[in-house]
PDB file of N, CA and C in Angstrom:
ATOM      1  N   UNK A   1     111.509 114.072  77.041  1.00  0.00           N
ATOM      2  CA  UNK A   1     112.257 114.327  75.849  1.00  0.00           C
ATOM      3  C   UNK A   1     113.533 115.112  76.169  1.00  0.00           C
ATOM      4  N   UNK A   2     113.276 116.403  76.854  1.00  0.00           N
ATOM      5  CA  UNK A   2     114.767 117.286  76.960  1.00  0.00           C
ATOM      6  C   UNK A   2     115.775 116.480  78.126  1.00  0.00           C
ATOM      7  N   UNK A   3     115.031 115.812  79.392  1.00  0.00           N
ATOM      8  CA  UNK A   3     115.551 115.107  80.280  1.00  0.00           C
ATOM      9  C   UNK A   3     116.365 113.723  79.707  1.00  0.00           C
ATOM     10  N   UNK A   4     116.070 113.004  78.324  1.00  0.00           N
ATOM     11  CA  UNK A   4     116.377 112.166  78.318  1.00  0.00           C
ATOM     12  C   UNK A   4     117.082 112.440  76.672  1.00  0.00           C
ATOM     13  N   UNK A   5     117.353 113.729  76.332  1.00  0.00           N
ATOM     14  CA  UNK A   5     117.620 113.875  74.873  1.00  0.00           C
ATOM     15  C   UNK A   5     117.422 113.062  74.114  1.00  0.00           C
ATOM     16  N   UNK A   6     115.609 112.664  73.875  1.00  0.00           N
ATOM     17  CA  UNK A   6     115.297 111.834  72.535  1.00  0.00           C
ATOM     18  C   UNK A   6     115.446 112.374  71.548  1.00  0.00           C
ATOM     19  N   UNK A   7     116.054 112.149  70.134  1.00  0.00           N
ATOM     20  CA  UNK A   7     115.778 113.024  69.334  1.00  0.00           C
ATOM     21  C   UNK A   7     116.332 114.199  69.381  1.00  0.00           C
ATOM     22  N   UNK A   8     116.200 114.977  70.267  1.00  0.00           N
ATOM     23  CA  UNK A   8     116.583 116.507  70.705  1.00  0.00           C
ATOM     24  C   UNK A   8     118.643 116.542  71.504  1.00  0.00           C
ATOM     25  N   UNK A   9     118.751 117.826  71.935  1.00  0.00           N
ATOM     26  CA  UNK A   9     119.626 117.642  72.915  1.00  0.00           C
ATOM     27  C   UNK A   9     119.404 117.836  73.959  1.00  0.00           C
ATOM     28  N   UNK A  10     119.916 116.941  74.803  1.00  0.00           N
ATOM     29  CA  UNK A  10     119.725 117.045  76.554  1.00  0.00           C
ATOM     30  C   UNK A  10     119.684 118.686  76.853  1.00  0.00           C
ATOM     31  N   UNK A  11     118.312 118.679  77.581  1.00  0.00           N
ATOM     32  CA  UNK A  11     118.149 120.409  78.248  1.00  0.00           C
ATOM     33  C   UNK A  11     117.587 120.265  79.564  1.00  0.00           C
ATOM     34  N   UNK A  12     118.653 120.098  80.769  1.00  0.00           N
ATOM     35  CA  UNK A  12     117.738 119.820  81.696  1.00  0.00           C
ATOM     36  C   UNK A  12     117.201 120.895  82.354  1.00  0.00           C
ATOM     37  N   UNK A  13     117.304 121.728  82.170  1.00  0.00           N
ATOM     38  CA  UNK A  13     116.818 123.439  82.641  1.00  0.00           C
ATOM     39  C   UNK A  13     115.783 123.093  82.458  1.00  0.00           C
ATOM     40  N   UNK A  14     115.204 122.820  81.333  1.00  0.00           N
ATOM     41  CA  UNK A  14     113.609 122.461  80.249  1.00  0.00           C
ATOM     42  C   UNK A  14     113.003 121.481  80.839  1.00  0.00           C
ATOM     43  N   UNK A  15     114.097 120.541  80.859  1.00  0.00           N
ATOM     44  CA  UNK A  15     113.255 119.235  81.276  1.00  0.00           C
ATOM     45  C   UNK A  15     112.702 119.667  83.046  1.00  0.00           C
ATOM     46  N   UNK A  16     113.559 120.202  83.517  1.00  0.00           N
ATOM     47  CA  UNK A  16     112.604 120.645  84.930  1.00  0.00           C
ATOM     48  C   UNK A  16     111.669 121.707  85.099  1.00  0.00           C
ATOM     49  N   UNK A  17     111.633 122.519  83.752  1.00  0.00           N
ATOM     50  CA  UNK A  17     110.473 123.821  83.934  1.00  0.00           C
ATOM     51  C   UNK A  17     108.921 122.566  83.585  1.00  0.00           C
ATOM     52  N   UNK A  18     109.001 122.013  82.774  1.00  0.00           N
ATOM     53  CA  UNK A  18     108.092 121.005  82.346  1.00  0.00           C
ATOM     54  C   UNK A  18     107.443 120.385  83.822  1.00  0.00           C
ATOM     55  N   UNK A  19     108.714 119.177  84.022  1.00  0.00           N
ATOM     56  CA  UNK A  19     108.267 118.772  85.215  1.00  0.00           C
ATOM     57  C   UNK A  19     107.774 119.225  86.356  1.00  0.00           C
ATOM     58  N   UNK A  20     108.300 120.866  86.290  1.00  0.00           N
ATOM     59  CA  UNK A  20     107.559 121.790  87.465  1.00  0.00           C
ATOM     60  C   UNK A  20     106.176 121.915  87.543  1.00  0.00           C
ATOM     61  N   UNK A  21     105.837 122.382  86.369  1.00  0.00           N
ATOM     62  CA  UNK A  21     104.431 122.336  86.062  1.00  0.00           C
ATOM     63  C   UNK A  21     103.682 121.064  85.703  1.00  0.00           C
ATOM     64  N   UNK A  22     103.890 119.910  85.828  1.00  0.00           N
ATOM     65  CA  UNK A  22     103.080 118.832  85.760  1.00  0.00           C
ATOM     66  C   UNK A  22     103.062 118.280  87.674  1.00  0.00           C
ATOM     67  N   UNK A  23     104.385 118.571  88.339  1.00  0.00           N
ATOM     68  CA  UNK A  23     104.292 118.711  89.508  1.00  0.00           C
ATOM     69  C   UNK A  23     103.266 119.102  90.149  1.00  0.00           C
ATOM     70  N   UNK A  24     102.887 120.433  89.969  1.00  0.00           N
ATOM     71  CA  UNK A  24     101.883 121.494  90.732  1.00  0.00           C
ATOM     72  C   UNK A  24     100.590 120.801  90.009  1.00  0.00           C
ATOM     73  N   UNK A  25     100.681 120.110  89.145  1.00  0.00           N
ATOM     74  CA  UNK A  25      99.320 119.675  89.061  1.00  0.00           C
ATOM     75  C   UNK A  25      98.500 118.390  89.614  1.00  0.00           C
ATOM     76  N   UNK A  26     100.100 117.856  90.410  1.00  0.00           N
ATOM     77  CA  UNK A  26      99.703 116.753  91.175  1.00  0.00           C
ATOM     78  C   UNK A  26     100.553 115.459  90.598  1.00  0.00           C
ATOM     79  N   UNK A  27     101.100 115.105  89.696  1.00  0.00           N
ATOM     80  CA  UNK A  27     101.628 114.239  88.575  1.00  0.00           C
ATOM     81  C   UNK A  27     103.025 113.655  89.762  1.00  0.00           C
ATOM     82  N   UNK A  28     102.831 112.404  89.615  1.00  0.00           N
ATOM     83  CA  UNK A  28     103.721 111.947  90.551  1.00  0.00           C
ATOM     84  C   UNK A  28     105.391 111.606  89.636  1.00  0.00           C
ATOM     85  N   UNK A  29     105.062 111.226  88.618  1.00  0.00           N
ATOM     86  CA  UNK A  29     106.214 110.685  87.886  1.00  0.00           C
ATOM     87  C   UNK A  29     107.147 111.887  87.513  1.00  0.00           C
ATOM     88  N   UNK A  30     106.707 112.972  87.583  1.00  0.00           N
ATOM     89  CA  UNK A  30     106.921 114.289  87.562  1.00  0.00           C
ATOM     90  C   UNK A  30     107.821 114.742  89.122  1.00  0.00           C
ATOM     91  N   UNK A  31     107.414 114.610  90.130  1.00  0.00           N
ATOM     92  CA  UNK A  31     107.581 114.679  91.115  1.00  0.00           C
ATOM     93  C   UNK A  31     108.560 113.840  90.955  1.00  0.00           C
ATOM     94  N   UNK A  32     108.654 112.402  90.741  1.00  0.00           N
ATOM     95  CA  UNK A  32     110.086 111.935  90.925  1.00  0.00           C
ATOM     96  C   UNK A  32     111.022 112.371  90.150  1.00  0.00           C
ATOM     97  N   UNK A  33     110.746 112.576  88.983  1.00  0.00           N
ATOM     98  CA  UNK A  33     112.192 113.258  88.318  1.00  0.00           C
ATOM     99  C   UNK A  33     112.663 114.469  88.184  1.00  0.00           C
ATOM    100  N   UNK A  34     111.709 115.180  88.690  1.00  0.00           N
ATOM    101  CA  UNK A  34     112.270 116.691  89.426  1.00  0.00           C
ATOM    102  C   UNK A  34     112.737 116.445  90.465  1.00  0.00           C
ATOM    103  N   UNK A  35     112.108 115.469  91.614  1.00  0.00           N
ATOM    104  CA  UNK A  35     113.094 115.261  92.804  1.00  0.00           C
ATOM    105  C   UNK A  35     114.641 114.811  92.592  1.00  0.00           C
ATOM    106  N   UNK A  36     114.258 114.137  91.756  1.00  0.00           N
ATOM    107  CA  UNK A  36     115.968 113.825  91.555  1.00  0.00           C
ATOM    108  C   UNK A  36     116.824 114.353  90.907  1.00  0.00           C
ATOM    109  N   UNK A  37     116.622 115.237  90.172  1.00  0.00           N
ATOM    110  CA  UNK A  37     117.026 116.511  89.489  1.00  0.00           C
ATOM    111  C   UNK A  37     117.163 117.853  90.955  1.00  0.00           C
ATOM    112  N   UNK A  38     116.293 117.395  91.537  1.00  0.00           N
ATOM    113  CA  UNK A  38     116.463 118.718  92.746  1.00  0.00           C
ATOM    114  C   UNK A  38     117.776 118.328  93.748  1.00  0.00           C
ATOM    115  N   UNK A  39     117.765 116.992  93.961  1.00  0.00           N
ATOM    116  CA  UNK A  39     118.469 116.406  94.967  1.00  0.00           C
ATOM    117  C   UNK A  39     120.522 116.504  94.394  1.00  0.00           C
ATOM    118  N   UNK A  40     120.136 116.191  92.779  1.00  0.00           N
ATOM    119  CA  UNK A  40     121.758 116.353  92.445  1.00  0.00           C
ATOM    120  C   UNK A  40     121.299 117.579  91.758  1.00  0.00           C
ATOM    121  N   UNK A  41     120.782 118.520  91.595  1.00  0.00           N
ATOM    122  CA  UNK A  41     121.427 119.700  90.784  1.00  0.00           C
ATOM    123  C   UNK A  41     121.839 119.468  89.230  1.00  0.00           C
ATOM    124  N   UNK A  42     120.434 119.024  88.750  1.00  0.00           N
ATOM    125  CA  UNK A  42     120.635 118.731  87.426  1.00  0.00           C
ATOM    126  C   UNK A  42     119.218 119.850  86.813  1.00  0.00           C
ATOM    127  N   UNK A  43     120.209 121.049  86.457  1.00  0.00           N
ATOM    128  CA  UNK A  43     119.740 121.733  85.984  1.00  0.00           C
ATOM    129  C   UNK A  43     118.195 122.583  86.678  1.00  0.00           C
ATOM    130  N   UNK A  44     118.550 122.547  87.648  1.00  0.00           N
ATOM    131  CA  UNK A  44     118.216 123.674  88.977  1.00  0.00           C
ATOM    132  C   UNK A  44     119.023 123.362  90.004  1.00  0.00           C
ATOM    133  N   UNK A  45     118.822 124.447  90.960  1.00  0.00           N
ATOM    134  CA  UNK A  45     119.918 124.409  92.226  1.00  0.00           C
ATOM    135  C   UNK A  45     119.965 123.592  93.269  1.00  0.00           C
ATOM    136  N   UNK A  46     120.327 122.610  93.588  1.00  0.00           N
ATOM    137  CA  UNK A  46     120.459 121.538  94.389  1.00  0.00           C
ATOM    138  C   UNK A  46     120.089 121.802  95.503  1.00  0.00           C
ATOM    139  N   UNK A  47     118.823 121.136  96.075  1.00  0.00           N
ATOM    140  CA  UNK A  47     118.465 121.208  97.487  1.00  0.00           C
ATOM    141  C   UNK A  47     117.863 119.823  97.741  1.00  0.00           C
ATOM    142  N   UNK A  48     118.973 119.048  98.560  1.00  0.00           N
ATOM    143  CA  UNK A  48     118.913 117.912  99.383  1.00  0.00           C
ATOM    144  C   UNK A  48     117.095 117.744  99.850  1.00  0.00           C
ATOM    145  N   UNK A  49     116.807 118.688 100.674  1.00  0.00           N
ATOM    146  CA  UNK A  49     115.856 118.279 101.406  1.00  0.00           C
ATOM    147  C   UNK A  49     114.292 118.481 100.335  1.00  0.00           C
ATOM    148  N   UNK A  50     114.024 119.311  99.580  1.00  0.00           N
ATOM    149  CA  UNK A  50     113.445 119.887  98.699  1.00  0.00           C
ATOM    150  C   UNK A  50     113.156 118.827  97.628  1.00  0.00           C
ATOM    151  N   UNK A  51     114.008 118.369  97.165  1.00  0.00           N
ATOM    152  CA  UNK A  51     113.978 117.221  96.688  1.00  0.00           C
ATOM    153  C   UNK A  51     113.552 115.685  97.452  1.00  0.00           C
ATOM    154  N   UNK A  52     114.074 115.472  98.438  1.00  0.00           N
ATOM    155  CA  UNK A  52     113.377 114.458  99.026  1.00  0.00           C
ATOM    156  C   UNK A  52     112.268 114.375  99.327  1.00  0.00           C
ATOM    157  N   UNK A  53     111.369 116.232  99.635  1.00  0.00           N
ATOM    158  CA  UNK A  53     110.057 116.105  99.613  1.00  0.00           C
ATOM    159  C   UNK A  53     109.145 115.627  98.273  1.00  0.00           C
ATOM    160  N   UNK A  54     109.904 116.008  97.259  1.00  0.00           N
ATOM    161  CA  UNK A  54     109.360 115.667  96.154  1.00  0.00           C
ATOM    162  C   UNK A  54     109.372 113.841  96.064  1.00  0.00           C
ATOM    163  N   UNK A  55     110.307 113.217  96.069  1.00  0.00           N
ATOM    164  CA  UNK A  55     110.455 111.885  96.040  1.00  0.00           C
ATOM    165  C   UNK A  55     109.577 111.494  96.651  1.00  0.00           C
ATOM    166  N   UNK A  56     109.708 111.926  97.901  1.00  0.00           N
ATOM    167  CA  UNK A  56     108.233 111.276  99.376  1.00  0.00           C
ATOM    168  C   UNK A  56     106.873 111.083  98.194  1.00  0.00           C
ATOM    169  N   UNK A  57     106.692 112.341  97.952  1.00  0.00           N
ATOM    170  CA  UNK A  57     105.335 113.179  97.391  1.00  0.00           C
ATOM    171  C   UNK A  57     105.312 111.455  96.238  1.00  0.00           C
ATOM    172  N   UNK A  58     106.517 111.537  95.197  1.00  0.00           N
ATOM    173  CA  UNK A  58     105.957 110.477  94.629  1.00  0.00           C
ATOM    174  C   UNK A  58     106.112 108.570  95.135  1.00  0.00           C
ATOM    175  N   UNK A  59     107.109 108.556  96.230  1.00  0.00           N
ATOM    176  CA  UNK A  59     106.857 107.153  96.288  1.00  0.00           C
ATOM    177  C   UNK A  59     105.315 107.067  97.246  1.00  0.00           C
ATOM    178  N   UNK A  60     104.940 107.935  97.894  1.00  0.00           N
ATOM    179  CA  UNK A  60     103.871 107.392  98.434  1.00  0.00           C
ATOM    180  C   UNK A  60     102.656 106.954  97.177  1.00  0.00           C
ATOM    181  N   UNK A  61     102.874 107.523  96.636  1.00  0.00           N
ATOM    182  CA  UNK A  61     102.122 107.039  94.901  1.00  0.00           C
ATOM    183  C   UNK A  61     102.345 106.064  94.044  1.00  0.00           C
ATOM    184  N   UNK A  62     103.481 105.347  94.840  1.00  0.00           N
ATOM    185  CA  UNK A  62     103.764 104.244  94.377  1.00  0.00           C
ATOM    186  C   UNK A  62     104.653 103.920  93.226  1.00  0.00           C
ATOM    187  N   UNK A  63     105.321 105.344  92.681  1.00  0.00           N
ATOM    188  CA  UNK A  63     106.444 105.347  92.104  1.00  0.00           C
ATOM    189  C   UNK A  63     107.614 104.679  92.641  1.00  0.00           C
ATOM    190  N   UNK A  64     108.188 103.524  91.976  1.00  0.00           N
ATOM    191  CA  UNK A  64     108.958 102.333  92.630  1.00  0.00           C
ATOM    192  C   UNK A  64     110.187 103.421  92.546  1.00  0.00           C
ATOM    193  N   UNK A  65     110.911 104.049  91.208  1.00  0.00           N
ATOM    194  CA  UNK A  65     112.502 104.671  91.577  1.00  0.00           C
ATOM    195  C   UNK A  65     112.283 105.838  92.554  1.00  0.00           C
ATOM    196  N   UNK A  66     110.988 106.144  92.432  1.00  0.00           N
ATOM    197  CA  UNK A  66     111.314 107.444  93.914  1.00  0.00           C
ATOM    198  C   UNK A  66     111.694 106.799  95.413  1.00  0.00           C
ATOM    199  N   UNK A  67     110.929 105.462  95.603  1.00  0.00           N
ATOM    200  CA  UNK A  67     111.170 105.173  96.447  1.00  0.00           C
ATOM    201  C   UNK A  67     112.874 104.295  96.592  1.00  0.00           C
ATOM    202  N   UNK A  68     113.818 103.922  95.043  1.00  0.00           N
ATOM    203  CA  UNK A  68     114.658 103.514  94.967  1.00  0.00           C
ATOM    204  C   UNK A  68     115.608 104.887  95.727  1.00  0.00           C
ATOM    205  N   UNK A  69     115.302 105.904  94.879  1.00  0.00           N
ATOM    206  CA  UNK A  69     116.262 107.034  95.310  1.00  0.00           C
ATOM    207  C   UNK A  69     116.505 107.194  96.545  1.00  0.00           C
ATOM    208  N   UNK A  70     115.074 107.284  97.191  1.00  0.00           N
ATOM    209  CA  UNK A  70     114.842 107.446  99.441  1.00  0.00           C
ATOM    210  C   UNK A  70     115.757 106.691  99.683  1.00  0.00           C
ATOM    211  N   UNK A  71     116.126 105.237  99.432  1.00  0.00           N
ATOM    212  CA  UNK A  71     116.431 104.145 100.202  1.00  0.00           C
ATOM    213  C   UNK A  71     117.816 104.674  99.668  1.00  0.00           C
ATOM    214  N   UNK A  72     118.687 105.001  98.780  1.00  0.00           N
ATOM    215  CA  UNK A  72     120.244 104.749  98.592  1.00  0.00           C
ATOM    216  C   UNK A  72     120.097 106.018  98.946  1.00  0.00           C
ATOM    217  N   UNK A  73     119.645 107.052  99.307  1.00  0.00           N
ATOM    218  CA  UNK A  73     120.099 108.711 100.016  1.00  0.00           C
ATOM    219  C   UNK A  73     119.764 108.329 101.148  1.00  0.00           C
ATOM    220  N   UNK A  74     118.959 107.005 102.208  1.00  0.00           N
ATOM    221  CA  UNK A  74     119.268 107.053 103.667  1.00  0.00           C
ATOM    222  C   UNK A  74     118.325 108.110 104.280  1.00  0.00           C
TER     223      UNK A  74
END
């Protein structure tokens, strides 16, 4: 919802405290869009590598855009 301002206005601060905590609980789809939020600095502080662990974390789960993101970041 805050990641994609349904309804609401875009909050991506929010939208990644959320995803943080569905992260730590294992949630892969979570993992990808915090990774990619980690990787450009959308609303936490941009860390390249930090983020790609997260992506890993979800394409090995078979999340198809995490593994889109790996392949165009090389």
């Amino acid at each position: 919802m805050y990641y994609y301002g349904a309804g609401i206005p875009t909050n991506y601060t929010k939208a990644a405290e959320i995803f943080a905590a569905l992260y730590a609980k294992g949630d892969e789809n979570a993992a990808y869009l915090l990774g990619y939020m980690t990787v450009y600095g959308q609303g936490v502080l941009r860390d390249v590598d930090r983020g790609k662990e997260m992506l890993v974390y979800a394409a090995l789960r078979g999340v198809m855009g995490a593994q889109d993101v790996l392949h165009q970041l090389g």
